[in-house]
Protein backbone atom coordinates (compact mmCIF):
# COMPACT_ATOMS: atom_id res chain seq x y z
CA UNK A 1 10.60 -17.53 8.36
CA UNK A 2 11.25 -20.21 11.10
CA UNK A 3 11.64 -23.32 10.53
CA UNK A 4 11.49 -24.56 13.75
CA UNK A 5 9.49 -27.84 15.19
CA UNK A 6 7.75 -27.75 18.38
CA UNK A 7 7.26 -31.55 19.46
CA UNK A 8 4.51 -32.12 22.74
CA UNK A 9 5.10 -35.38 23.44
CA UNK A 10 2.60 -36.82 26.17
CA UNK A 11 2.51 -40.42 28.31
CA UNK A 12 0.35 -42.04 30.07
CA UNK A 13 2.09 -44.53 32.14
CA UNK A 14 0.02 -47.57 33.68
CA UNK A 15 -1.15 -48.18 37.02
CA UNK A 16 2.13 -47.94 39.29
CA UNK A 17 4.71 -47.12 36.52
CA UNK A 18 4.74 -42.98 36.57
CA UNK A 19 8.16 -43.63 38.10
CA UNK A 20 9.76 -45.58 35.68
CA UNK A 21 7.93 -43.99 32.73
CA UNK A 22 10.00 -40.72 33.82
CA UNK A 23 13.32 -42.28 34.21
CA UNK A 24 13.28 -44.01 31.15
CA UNK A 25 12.51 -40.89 29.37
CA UNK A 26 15.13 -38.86 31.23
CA UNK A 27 17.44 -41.33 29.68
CA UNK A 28 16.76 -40.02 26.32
CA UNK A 29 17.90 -36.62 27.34
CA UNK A 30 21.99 -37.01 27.05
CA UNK A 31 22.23 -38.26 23.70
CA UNK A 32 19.19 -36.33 22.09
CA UNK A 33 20.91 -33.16 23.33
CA UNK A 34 23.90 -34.11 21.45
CA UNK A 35 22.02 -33.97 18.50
CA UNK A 36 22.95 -30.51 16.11
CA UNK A 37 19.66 -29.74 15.54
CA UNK A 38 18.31 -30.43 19.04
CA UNK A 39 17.63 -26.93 20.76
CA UNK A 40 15.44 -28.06 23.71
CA UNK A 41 14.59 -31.77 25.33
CA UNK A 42 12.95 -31.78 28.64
CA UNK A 43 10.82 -34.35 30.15
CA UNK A 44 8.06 -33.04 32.69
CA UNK A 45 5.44 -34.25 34.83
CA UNK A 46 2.61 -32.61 36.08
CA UNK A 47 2.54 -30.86 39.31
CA UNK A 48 -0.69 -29.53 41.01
CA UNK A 49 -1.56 -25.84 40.99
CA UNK A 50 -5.25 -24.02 41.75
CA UNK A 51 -3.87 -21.85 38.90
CA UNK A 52 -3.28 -24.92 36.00
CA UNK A 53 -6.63 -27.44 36.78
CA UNK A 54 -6.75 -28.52 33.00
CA UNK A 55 -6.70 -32.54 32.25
CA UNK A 56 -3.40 -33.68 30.36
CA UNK A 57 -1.45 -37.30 30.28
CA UNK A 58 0.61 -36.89 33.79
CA UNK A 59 4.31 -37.17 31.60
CA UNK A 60 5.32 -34.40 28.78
CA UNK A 61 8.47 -34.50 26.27
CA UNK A 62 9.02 -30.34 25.22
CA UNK A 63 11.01 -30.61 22.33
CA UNK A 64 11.88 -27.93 19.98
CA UNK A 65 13.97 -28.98 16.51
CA UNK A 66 15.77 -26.41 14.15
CA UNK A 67 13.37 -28.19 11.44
CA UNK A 68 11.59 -30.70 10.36
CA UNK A 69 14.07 -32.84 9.01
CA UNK A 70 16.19 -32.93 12.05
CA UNK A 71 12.53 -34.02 14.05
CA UNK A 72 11.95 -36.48 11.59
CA UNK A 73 15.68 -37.74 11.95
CA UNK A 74 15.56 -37.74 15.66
CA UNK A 75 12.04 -40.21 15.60
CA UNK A 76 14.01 -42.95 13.30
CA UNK A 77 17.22 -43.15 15.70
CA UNK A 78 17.51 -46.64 16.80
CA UNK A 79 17.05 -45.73 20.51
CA UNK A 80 14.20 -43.84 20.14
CA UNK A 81 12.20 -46.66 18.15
CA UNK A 82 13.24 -48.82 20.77
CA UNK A 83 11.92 -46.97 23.38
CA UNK A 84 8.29 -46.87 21.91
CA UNK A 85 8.71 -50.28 20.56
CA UNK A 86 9.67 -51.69 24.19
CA UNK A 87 7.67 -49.01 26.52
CA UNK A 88 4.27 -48.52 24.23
CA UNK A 89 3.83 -51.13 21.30
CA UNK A 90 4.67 -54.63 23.78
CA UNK A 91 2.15 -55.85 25.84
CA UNK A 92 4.47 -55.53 28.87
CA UNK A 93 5.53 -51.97 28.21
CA UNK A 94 5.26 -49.33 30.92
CA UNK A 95 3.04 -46.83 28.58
CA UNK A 96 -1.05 -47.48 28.16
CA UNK A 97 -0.80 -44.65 25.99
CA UNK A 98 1.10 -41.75 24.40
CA UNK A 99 0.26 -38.56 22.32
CA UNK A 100 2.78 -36.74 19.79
CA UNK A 101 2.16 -33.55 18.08
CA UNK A 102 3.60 -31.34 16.36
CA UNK A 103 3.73 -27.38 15.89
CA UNK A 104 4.60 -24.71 13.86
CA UNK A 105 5.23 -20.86 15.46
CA UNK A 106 4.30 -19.99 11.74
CA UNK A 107 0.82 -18.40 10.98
CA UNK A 108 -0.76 -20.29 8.05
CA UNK A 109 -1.03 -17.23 5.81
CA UNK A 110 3.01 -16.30 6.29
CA UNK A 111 4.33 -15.05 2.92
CA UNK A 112 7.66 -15.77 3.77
CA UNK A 113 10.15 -14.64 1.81
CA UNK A 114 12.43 -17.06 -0.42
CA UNK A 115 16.08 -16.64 0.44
């Protein structure tokens, strides 16, 4: 059974601040990669493409955690709190809006097997 934890992590910067939005979310990279449990961290932004027209917040966090604990772990580290605390939650962040989910690559019905 996996127990992996696939994060989408989507931002929608304000009016001007797609640029900064990115680079302060690149700066979360180096230290969440040093992080055991951390198996992918990449920050993206939308590109155009006739072949991908669907509608999406222009900035995405990929993420993808050995399990949940080491997801929820990651979310209360001081520098990530801060980041959503200074970027999202204050008046004067850089974010209008975000959107965090999270996935399993588990069908509901699994019977996995207890080891």
């Amino acid at each position: 059974m996996s127990q992996k934890i696939y994060c989408i992590a989507s931002f929608k910067p304000k009016p001007g601040k797609e640029d900064a939005v990115f680079k302060a979310l690149q700066a979360l990279e180096p230290n969440a990669h040093r992080e055991d449990a951390c198996l992918r961290y990449t920050v993206t932004r939308q590109i155009e493409s006739p072949f991908a027209q669907g509608e999406s917040y222009p900035i995405v966090f990929h993420e993808v955690w050995a399990n949940r604990k080491a997801f929820e772990a990651h979310c209360q580290r001081e520098e990530i709190k801060q980041f959503f605390a200074e970027n999202l939650e204050a008046p004067d962040g850089d974010i209008e809006d975000a959107n965090v989910c999270v996935y399993t690559d588990e069908p509901n019905d699994f019977d996995a097997p207890a080891v």
